[in-house]
C-alpha atoms as a PDB file:
ATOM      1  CA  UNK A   1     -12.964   7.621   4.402  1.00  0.00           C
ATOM      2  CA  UNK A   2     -12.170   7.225   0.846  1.00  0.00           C
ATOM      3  CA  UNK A   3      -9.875   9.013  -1.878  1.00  0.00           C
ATOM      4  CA  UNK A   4     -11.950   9.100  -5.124  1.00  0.00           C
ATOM      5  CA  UNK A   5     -11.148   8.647  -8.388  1.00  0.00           C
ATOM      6  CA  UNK A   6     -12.233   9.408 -12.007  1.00  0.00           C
ATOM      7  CA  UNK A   7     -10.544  10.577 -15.344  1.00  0.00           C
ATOM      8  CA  UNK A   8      -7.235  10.488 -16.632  1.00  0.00           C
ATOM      9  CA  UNK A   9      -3.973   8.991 -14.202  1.00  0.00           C
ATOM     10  CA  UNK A  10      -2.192  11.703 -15.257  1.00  0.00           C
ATOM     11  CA  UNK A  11      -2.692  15.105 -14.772  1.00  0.00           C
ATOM     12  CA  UNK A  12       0.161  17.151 -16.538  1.00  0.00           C
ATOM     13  CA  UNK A  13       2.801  15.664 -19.037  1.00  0.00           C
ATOM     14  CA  UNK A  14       5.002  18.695 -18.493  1.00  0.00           C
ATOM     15  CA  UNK A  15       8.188  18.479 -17.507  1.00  0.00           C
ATOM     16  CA  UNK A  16       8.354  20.878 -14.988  1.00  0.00           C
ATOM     17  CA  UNK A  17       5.677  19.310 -12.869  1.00  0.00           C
ATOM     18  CA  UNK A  18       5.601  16.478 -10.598  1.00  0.00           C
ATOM     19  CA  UNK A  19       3.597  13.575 -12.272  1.00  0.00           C
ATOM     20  CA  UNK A  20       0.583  13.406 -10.597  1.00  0.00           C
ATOM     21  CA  UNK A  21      -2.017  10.607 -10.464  1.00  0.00           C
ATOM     22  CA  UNK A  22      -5.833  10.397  -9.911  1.00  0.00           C
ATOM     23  CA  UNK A  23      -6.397   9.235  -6.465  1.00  0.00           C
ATOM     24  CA  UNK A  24      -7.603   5.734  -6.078  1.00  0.00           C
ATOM     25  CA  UNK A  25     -11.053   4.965  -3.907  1.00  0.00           C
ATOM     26  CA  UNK A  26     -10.227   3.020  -1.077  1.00  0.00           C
ATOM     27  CA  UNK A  27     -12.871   0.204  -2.350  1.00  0.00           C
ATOM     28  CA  UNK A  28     -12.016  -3.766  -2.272  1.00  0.00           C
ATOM     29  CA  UNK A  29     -13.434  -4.167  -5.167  1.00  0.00           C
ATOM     30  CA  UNK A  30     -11.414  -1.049  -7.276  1.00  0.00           C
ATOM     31  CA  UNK A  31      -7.695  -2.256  -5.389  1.00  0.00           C
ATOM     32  CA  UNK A  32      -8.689  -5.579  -6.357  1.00  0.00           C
ATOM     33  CA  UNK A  33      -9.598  -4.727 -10.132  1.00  0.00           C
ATOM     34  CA  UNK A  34      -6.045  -2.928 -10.392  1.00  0.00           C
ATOM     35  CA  UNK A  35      -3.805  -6.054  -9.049  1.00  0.00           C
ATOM     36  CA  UNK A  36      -5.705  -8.413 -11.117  1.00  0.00           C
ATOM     37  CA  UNK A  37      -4.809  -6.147 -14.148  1.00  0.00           C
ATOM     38  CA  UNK A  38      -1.578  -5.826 -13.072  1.00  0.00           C
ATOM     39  CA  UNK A  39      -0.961  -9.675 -12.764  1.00  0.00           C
ATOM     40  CA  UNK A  40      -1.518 -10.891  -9.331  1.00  0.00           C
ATOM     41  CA  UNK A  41      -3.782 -14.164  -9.374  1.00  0.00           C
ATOM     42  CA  UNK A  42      -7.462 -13.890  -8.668  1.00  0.00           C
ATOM     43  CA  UNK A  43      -7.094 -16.257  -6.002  1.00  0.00           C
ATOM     44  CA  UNK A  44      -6.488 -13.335  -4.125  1.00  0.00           C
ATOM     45  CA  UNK A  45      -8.576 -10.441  -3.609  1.00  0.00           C
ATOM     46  CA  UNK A  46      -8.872  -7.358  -0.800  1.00  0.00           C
ATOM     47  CA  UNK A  47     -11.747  -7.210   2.162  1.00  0.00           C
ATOM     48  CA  UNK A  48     -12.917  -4.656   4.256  1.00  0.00           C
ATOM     49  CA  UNK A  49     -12.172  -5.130   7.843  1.00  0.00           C
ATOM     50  CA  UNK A  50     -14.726  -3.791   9.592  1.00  0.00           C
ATOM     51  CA  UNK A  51     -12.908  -3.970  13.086  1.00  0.00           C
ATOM     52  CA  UNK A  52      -9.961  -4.711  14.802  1.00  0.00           C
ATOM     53  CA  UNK A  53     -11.213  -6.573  18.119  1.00  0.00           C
ATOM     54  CA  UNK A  54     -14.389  -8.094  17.357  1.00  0.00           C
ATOM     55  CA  UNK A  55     -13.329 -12.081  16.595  1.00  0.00           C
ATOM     56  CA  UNK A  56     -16.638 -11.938  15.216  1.00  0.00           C
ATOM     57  CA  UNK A  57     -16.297  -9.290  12.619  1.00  0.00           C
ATOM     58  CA  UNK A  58     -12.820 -10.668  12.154  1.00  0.00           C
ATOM     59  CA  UNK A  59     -14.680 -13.917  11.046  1.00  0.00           C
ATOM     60  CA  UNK A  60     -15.749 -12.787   8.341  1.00  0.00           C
ATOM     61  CA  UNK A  61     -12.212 -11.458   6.404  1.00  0.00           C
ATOM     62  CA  UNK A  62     -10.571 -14.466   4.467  1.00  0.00           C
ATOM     63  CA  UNK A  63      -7.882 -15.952   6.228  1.00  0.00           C
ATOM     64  CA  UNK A  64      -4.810 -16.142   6.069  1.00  0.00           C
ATOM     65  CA  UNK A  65      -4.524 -12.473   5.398  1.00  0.00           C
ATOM     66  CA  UNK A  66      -1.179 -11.969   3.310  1.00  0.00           C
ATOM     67  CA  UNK A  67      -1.031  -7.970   3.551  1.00  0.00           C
ATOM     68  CA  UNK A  68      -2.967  -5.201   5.099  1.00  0.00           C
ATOM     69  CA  UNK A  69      -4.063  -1.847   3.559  1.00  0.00           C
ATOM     70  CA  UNK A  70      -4.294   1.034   6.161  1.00  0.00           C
ATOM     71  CA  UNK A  71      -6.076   4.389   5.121  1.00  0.00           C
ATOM     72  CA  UNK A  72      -5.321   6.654   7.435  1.00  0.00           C
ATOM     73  CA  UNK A  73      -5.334  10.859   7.839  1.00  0.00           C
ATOM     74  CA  UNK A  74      -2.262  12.693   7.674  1.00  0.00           C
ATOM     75  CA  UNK A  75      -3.167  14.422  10.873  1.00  0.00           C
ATOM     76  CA  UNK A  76      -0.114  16.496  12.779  1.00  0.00           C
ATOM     77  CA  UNK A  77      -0.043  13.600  15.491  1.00  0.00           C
ATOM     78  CA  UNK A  78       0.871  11.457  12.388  1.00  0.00           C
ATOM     79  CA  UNK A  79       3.272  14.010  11.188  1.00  0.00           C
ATOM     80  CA  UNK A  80       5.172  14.348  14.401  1.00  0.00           C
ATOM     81  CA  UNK A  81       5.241  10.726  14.948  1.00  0.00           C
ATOM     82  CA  UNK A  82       6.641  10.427  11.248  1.00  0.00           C
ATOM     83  CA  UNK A  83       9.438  13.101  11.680  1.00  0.00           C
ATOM     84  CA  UNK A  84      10.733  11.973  15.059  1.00  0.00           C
ATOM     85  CA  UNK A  85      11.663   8.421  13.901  1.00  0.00           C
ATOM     86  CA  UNK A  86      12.499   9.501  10.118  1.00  0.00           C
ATOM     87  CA  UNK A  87      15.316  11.749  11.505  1.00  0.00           C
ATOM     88  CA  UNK A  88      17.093   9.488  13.165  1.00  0.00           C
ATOM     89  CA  UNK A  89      16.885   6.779  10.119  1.00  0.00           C
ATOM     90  CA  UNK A  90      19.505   6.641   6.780  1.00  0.00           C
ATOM     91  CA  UNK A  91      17.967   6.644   3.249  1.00  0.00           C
ATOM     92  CA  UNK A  92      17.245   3.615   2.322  1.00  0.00           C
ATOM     93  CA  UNK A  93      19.758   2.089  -0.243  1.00  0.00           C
ATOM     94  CA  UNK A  94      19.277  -1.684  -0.556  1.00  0.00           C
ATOM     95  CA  UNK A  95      18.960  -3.657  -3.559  1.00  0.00           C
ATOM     96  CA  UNK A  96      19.065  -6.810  -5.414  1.00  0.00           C
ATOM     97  CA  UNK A  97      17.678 -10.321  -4.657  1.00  0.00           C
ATOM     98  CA  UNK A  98      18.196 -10.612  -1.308  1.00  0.00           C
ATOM     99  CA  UNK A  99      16.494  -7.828   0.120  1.00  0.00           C
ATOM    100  CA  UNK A 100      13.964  -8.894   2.552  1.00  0.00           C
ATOM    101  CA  UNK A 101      11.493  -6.674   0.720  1.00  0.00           C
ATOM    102  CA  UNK A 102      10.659  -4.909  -2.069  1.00  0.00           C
ATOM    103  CA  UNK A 103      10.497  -0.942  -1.233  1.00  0.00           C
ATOM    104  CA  UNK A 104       9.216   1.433  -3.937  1.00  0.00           C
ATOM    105  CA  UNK A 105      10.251   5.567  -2.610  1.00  0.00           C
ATOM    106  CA  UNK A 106       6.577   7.097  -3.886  1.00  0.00           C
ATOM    107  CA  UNK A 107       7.186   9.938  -6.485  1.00  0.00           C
ATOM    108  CA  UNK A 108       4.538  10.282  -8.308  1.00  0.00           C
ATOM    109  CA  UNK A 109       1.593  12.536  -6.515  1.00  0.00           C
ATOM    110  CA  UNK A 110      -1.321  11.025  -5.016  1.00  0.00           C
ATOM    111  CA  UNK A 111      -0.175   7.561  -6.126  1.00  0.00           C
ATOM    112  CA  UNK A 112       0.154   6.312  -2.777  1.00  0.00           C
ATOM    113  CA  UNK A 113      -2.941   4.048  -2.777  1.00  0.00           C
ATOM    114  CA  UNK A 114      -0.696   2.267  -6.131  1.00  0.00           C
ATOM    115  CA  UNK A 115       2.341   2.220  -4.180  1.00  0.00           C
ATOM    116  CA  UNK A 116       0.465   0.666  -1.415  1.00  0.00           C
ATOM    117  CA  UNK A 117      -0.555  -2.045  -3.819  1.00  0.00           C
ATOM    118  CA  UNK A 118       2.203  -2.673  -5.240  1.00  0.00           C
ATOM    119  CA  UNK A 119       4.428  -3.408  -1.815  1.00  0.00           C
ATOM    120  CA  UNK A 120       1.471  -5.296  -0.796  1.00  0.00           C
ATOM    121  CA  UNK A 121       1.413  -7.574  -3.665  1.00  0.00           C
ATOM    122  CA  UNK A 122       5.091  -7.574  -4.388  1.00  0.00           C
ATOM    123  CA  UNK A 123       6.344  -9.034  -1.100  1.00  0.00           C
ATOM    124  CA  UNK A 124       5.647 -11.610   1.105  1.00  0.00           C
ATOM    125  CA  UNK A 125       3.933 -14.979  -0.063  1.00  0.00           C
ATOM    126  CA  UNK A 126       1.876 -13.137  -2.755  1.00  0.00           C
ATOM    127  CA  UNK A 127       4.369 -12.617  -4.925  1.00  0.00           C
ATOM    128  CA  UNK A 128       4.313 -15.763  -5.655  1.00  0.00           C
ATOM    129  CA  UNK A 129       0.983 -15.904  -7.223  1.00  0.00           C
ATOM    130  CA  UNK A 130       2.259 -13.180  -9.847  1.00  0.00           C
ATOM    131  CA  UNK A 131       1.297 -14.761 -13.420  1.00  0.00           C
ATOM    132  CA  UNK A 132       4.369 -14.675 -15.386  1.00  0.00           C
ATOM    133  CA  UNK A 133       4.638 -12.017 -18.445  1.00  0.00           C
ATOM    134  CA  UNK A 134       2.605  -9.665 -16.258  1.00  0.00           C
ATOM    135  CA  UNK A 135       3.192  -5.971 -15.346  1.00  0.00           C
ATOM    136  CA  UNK A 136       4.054  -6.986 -11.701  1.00  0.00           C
ATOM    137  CA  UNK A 137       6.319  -9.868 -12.861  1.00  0.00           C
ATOM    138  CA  UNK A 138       8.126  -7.732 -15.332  1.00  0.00           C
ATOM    139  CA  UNK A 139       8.590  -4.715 -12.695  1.00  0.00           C
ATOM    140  CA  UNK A 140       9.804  -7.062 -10.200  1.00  0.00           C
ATOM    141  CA  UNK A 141      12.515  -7.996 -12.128  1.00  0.00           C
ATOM    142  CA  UNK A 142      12.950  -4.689 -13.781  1.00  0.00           C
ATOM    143  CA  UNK A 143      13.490  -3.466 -10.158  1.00  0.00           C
ATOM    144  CA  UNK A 144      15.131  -6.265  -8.008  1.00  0.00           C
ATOM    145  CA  UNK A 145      18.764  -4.917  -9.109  1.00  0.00           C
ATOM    146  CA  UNK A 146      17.862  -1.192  -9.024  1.00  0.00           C
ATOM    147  CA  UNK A 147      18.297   1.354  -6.006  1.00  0.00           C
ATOM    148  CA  UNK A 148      15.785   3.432  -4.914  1.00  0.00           C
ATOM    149  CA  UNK A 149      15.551   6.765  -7.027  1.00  0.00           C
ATOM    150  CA  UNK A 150      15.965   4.167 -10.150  1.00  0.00           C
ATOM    151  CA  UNK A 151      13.539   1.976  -8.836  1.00  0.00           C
ATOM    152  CA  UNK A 152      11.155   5.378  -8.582  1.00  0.00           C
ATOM    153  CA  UNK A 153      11.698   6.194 -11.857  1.00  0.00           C
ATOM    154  CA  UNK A 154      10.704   3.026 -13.480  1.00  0.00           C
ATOM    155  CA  UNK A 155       6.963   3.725 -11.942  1.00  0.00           C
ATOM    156  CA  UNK A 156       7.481   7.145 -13.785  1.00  0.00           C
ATOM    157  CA  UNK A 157       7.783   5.751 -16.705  1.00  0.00           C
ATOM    158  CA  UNK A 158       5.480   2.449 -17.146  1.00  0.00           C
ATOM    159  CA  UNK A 159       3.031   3.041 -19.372  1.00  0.00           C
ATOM    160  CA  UNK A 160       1.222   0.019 -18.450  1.00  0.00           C
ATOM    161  CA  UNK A 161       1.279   1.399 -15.157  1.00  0.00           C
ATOM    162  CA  UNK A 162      -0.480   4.129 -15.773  1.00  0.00           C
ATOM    163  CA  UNK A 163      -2.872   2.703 -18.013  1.00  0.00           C
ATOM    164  CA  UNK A 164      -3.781   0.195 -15.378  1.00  0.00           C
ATOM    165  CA  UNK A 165      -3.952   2.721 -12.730  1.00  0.00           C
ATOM    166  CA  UNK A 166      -6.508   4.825 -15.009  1.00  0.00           C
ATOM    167  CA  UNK A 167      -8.542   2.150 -15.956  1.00  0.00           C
ATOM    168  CA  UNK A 168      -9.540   1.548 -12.044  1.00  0.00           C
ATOM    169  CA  UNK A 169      -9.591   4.827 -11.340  1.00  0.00           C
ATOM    170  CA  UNK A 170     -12.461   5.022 -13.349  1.00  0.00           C
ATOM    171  CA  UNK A 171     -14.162   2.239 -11.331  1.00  0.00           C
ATOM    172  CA  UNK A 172     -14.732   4.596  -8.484  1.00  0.00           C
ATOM    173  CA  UNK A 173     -18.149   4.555  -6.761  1.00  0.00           C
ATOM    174  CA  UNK A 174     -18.040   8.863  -5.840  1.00  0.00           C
ATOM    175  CA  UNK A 175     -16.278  11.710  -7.574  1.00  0.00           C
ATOM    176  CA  UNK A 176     -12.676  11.902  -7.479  1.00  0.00           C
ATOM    177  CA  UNK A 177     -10.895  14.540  -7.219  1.00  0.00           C
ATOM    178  CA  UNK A 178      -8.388  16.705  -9.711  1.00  0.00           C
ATOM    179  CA  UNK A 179      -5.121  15.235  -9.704  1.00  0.00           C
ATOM    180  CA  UNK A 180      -3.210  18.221  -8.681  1.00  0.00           C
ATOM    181  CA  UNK A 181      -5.734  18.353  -5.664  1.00  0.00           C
ATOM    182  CA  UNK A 182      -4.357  17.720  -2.177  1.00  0.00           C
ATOM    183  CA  UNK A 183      -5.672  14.244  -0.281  1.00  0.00           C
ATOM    184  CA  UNK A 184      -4.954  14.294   3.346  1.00  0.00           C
ATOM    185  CA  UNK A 185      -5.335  10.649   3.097  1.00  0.00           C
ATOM    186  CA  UNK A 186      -2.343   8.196   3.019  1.00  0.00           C
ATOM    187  CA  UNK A 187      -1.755   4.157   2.658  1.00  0.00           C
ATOM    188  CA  UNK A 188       0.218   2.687   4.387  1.00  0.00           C
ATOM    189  CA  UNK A 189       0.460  -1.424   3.476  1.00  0.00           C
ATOM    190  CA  UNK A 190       1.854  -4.311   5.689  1.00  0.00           C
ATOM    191  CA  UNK A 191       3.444  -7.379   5.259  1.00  0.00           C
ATOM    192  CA  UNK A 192       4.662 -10.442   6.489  1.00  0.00           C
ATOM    193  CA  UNK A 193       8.093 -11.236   5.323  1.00  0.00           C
ATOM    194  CA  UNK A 194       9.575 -14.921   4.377  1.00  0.00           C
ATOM    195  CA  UNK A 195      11.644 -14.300   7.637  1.00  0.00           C
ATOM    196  CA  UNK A 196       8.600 -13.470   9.503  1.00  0.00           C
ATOM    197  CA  UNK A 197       9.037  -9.998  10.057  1.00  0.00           C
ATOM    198  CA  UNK A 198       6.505  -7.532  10.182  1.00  0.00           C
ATOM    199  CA  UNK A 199       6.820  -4.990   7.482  1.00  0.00           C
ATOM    200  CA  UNK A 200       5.379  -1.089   7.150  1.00  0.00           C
ATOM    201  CA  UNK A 201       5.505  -0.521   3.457  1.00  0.00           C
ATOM    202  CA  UNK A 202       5.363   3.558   2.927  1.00  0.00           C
ATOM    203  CA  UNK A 203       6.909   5.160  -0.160  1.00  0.00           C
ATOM    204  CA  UNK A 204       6.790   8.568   1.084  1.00  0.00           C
ATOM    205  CA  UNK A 205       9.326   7.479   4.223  1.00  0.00           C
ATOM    206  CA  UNK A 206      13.042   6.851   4.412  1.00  0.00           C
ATOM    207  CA  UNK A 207      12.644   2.747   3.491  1.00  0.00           C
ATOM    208  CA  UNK A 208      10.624  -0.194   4.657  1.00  0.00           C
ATOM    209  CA  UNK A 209      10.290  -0.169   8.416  1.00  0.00           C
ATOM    210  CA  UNK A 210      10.754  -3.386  10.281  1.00  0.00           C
ATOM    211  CA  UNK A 211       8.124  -3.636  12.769  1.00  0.00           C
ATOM    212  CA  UNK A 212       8.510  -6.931  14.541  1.00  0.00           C
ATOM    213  CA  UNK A 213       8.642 -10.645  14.223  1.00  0.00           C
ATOM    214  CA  UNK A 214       5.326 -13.243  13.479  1.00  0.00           C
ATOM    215  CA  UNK A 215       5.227 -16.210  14.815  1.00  0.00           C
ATOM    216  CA  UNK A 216       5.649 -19.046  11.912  1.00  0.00           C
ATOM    217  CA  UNK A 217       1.240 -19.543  11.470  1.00  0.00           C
ATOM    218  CA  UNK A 218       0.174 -16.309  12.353  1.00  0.00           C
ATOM    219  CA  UNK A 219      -0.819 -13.864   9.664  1.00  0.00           C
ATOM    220  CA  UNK A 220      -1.051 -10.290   9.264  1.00  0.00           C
ATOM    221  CA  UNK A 221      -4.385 -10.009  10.803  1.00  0.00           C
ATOM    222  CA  UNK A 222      -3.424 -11.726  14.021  1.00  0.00           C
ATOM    223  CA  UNK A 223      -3.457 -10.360  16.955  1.00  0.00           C
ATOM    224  CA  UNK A 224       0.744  -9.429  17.267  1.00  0.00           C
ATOM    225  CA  UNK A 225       0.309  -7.439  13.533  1.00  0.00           C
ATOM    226  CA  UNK A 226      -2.663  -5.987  14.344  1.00  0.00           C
ATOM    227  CA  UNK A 227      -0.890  -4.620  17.474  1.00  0.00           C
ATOM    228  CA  UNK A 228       2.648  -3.593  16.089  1.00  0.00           C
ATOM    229  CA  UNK A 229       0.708  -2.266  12.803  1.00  0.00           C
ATOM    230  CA  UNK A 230      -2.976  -0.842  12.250  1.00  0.00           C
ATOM    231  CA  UNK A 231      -3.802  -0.312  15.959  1.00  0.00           C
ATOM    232  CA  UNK A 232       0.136   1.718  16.426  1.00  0.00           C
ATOM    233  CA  UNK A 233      -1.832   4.321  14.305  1.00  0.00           C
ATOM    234  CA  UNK A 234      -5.223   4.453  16.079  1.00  0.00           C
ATOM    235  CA  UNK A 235      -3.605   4.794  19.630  1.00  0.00           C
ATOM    236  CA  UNK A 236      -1.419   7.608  18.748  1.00  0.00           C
ATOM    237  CA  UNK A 237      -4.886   9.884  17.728  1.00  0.00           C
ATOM    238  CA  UNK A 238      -6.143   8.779  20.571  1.00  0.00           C
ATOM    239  CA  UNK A 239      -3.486   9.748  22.852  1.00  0.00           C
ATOM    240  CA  UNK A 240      -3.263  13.024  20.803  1.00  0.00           C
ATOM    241  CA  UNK A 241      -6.986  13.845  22.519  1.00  0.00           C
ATOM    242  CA  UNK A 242      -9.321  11.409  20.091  1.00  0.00           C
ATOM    243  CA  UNK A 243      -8.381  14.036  16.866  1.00  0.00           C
ATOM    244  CA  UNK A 244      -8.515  12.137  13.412  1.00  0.00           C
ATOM    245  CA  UNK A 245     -10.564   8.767  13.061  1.00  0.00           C
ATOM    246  CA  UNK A 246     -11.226   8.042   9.865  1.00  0.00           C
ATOM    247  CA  UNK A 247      -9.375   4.994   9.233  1.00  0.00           C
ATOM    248  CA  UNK A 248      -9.811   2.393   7.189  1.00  0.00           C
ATOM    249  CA  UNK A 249      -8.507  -1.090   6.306  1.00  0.00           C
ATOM    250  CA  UNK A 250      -8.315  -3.670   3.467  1.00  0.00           C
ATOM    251  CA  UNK A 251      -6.981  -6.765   3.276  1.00  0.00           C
ATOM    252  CA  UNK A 252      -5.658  -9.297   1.000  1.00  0.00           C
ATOM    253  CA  UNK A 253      -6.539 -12.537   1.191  1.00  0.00           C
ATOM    254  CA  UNK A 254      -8.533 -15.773  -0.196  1.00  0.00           C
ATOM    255  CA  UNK A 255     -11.132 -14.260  -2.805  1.00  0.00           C
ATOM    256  CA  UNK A 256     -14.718 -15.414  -2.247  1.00  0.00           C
ATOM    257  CA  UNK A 257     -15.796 -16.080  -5.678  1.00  0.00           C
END
């Protein structure tokens, strides 16, 4: 269920091809090595949730859950599903402080574990557990008052980026593959906004997608996200005749150490 990863983020410096990255492994312990490096407080780490209707299974992920990590196969149900609400939808264009979130449009090849990470721990109440003079803190306010396609290329071009991304690359359990290799694995990350609204954070669609309001105490593992979020994708493969199932989900919440 996982993407891999070992060697070098990067797998061509030239110019006339799309910056690619290593893909991450979907392990809590790797996405929570990279947003520790990156700044966000260790008070906060990502668990596997092992299901999405067993309360006792549940019991065992740190509550309150601030954002969700969905690993999911780019099957053609998920393609279709993707195309038929992306057409009707503008580019996204917003910017500046008082967007409701943070969206980063994913440009850089097989990143989309790191842009997952980053709208997970750039929105919502984590941000505010970003130490100050961090990589997060500093592209947060490098990118507030940026559109879209500028926003995109300040990921191109943070070298500490990178060099984070690398170094937990190399943390992977299994053997990752090339960087020019294609992963028919995507994340997709959730969050709950300040207005309570339900977020789907994907940098490879039009913008942030507004999926619903929260009531004031309930977090994104309740039962409401679960059902406007995670679960959205599960019934749609099964309704497609039980095709792709190997999905997967993190979340971030109250570390245990």
């Amino acid at each position: 269920m996982s993407s891999t990863s070992t060697g070098t983020a990067v797998a061509s410096s030239d110019a006339s091809k799309a910056l690619r990255f290593v893909p991450l492994e979907n392990n809590p312990e790797v996405m929570s090595s990279l947003v520790h490096k990156l700044g966000l407080s260790s008070e906060l780490s990502w668990h596997d949730v092992y299901s999405l209707d067993d309360p006792s299974l549940l019991a065992f992920v740190p509550r309150p859950a601030h954002a969700l990590l969905l690993v999911f196969p780019t099957s053609s149900a998920y393609e279709k599903a993707r195309y038929e609400e992306d057409k009707f939808l503008p580019d996204y264009s917003g910017t500046g402080p008082e967007e409701e979130v943070l969206w980063f449009k994913q440009t850089i090849g097989n990143a989309c574990g790191l842009m997952g990470l980053l709208h997970a721990a750039c929105n919502g109440m984590t941000r505010d557990l970003i130490a100050p003079s961090t990589t997060l803190s500093h592209l947060i306010t490098d990118a507030l008052p940026l559109d879209p396609i500028s926003r995109s290329k300040l990921l191109e071009t943070s070298d500490r980026l990178a060099t984070a991304h690398a170094s937990a690359a190399a943390e992977g359990d299994t053997t990752a593959p090339a960087a020019d290799e294609r992963v028919d694995l995507h994340y997709v990350a959730f969050v709950k906004s300040a207005k309570n609204s339900l977020w789907e954070l994907d940098g490879g669609r039009k913008g942030p997608l507004n999926r619903g309001k929260l009531e004031d105490g309930e977090d994104v593992l309740g039962e409401k996200a679960l059902e406007l979020g995670p679960k959205r994708f599960l019934k749609r493969e099964e309704e497609a005749g039980g095709g792709e199932l190997r999905f997967s989900l993190l979340a971030l919440g109250p570390s245990l150490d």
